[in-house]
Protein backbone atom coordinates (compact mmCIF):
# COMPACT_ATOMS: atom_id res chain seq x y z
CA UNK A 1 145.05 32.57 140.63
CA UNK A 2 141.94 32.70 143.37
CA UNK A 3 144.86 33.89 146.21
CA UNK A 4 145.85 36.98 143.31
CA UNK A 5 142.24 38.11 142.92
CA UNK A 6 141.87 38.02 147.14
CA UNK A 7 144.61 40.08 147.35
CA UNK A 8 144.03 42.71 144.57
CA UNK A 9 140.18 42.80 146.04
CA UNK A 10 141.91 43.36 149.61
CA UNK A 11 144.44 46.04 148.07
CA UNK A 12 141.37 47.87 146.02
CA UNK A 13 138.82 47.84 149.43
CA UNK A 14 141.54 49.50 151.58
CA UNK A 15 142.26 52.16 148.65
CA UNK A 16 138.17 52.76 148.85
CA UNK A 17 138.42 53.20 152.79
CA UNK A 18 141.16 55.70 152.67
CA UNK A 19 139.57 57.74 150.07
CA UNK A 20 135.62 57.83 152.02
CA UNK A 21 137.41 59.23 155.03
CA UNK A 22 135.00 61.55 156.70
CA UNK A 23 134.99 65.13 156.02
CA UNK A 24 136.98 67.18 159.09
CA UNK A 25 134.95 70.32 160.07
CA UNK A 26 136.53 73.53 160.99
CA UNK A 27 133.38 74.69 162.98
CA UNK A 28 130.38 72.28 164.65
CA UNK A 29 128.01 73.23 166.60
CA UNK A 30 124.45 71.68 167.85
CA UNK A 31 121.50 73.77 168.71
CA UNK A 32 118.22 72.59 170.41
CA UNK A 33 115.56 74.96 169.53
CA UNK A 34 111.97 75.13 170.75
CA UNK A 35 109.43 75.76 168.24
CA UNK A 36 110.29 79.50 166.33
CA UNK A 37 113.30 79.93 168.57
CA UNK A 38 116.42 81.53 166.82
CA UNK A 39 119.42 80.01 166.43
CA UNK A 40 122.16 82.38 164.71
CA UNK A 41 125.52 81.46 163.26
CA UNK A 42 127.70 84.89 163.09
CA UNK A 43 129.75 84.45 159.97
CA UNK A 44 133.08 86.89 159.46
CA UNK A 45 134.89 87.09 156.52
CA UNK A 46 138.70 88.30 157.51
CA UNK A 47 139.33 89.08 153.62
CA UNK A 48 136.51 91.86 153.69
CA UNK A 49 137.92 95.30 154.45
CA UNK A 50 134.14 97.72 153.84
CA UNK A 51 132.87 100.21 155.97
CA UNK A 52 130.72 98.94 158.95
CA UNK A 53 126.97 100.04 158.73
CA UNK A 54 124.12 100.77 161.24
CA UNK A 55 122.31 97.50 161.27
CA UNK A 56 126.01 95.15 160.45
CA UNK A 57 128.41 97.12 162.88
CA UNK A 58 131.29 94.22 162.77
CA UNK A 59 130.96 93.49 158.92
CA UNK A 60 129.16 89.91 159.85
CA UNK A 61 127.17 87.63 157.93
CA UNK A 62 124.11 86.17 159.51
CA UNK A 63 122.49 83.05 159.42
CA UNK A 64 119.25 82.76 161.17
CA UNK A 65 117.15 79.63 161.40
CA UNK A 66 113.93 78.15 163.41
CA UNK A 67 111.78 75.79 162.61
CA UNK A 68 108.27 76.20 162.43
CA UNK A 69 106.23 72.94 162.43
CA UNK A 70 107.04 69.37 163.05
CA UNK A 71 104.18 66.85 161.84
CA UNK A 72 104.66 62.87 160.49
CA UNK A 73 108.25 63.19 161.52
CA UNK A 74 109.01 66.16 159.32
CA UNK A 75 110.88 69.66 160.15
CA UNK A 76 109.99 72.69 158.49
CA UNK A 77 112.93 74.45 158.73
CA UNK A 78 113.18 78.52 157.98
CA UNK A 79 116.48 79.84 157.20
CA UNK A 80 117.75 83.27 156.19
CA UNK A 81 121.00 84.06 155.35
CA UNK A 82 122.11 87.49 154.47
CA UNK A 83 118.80 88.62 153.61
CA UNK A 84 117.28 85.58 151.65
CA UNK A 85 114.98 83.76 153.41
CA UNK A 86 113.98 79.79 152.67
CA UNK A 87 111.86 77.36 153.83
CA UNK A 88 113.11 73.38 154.16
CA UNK A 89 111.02 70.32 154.91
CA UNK A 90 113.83 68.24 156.34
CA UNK A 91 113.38 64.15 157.52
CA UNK A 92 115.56 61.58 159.50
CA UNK A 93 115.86 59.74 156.39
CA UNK A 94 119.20 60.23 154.80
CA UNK A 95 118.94 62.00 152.06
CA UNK A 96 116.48 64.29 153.45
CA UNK A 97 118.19 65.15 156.79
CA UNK A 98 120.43 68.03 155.51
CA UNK A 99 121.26 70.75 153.51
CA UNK A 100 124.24 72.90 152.47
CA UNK A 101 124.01 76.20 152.09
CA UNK A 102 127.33 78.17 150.36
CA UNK A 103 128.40 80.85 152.54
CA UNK A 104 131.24 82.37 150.32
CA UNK A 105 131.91 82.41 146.50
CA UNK A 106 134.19 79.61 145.46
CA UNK A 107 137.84 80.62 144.35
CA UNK A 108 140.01 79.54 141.80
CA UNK A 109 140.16 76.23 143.49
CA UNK A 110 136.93 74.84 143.93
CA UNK A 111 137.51 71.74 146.05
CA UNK A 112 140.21 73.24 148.36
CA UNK A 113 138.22 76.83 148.68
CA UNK A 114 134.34 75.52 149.00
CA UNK A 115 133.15 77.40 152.51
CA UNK A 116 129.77 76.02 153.43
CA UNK A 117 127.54 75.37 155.84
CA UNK A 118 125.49 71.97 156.25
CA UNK A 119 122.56 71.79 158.62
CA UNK A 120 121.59 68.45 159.85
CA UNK A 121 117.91 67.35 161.35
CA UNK A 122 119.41 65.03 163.95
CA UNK A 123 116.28 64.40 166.20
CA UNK A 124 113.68 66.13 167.72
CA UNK A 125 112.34 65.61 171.78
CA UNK A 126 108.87 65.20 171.50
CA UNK A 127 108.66 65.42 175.70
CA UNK A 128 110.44 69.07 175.53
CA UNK A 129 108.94 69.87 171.94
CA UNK A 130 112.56 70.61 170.81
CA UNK A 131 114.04 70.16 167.77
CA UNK A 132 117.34 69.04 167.62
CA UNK A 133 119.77 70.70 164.44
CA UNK A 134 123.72 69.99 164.03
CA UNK A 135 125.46 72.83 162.07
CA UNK A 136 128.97 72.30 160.13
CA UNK A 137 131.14 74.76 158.56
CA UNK A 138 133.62 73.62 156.31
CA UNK A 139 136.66 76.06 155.56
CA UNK A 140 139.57 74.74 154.59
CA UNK A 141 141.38 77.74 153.95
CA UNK A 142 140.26 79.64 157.08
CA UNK A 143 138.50 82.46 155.32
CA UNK A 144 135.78 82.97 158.37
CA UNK A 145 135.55 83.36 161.41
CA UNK A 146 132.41 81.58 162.99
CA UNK A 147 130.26 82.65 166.27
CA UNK A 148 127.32 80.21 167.25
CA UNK A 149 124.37 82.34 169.64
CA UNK A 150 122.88 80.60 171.71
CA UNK A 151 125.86 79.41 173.53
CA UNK A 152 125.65 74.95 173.88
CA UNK A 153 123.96 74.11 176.74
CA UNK A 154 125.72 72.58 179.34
């Protein structure tokens, strides 16, 4: 009886650990900002077919953040994306490292169509006075095309 419940506890962990695999990104990128730097993620949607305008020549989405102030290990984070700006107090703490912003409208499909991005407080120098964000974009069914400015340093 004990060896049955060892091996249906073995059976059920493995089933667990093959559905918590970790998320694939389509786009990552890491940007290490000094204080109200820019960091801008050009976002370009290959289903949009409008007219190109003055200030949005190539029909992009932007995504502009910086931070602002870093005090008792916290990152106030500004973020505007197309148009709408907010303001994030991000920690190392887990819960309180990220956020996800939606960059597109879900489609019929929400768990196979979700495009997002999710920005990550990862550290921050205190020698350099740089703050240190990790961006993902996840878009499963390629509906963007992604530009990261500035460039990864090498």
């Amino acid at each position: 009886m004990s060896k049955l419940v060892v091996a249906l506890g073995i059976f059920f962990l493995g089933a667990v650990s093959l559905c918590t695999a970790p998320i694939e990104y389509e786009y990552h990128h890491q940007f290490v900002l000094k204080k109200d730097e820019i960091g801008l993620v050009l976002i370009n949607r290959k289903e949009v077919t409008k007219k190109p305008t003055a200030e949005n020549p190539t029909n992009e989405y932007l995504l502009k953040l910086r931070w602002t102030l870093f005090t008792n290990s916290m990152l106030t984070l500004l973020v505007n994306y197309r148009g709408y700006p907010t303001q994030y107090v991000l920690e190392k703490k887990y819960p309180l490292s990220s956020i996800v912003i939606p960059l597109l409208p879900d489609g019929e499909n929400k768990m196979l169509t979700q495009t997002y991005a999710k920005i990550v407080f990862t550290d921050f120098d205190q020698r350099n006075r740089e703050g240190i964000l990790d961006i993902f974009i996840e878009d499963n069914q390629q509906r963007i095309e992604v530009e990261f400015r500035p460039k990864k340093k090498p």
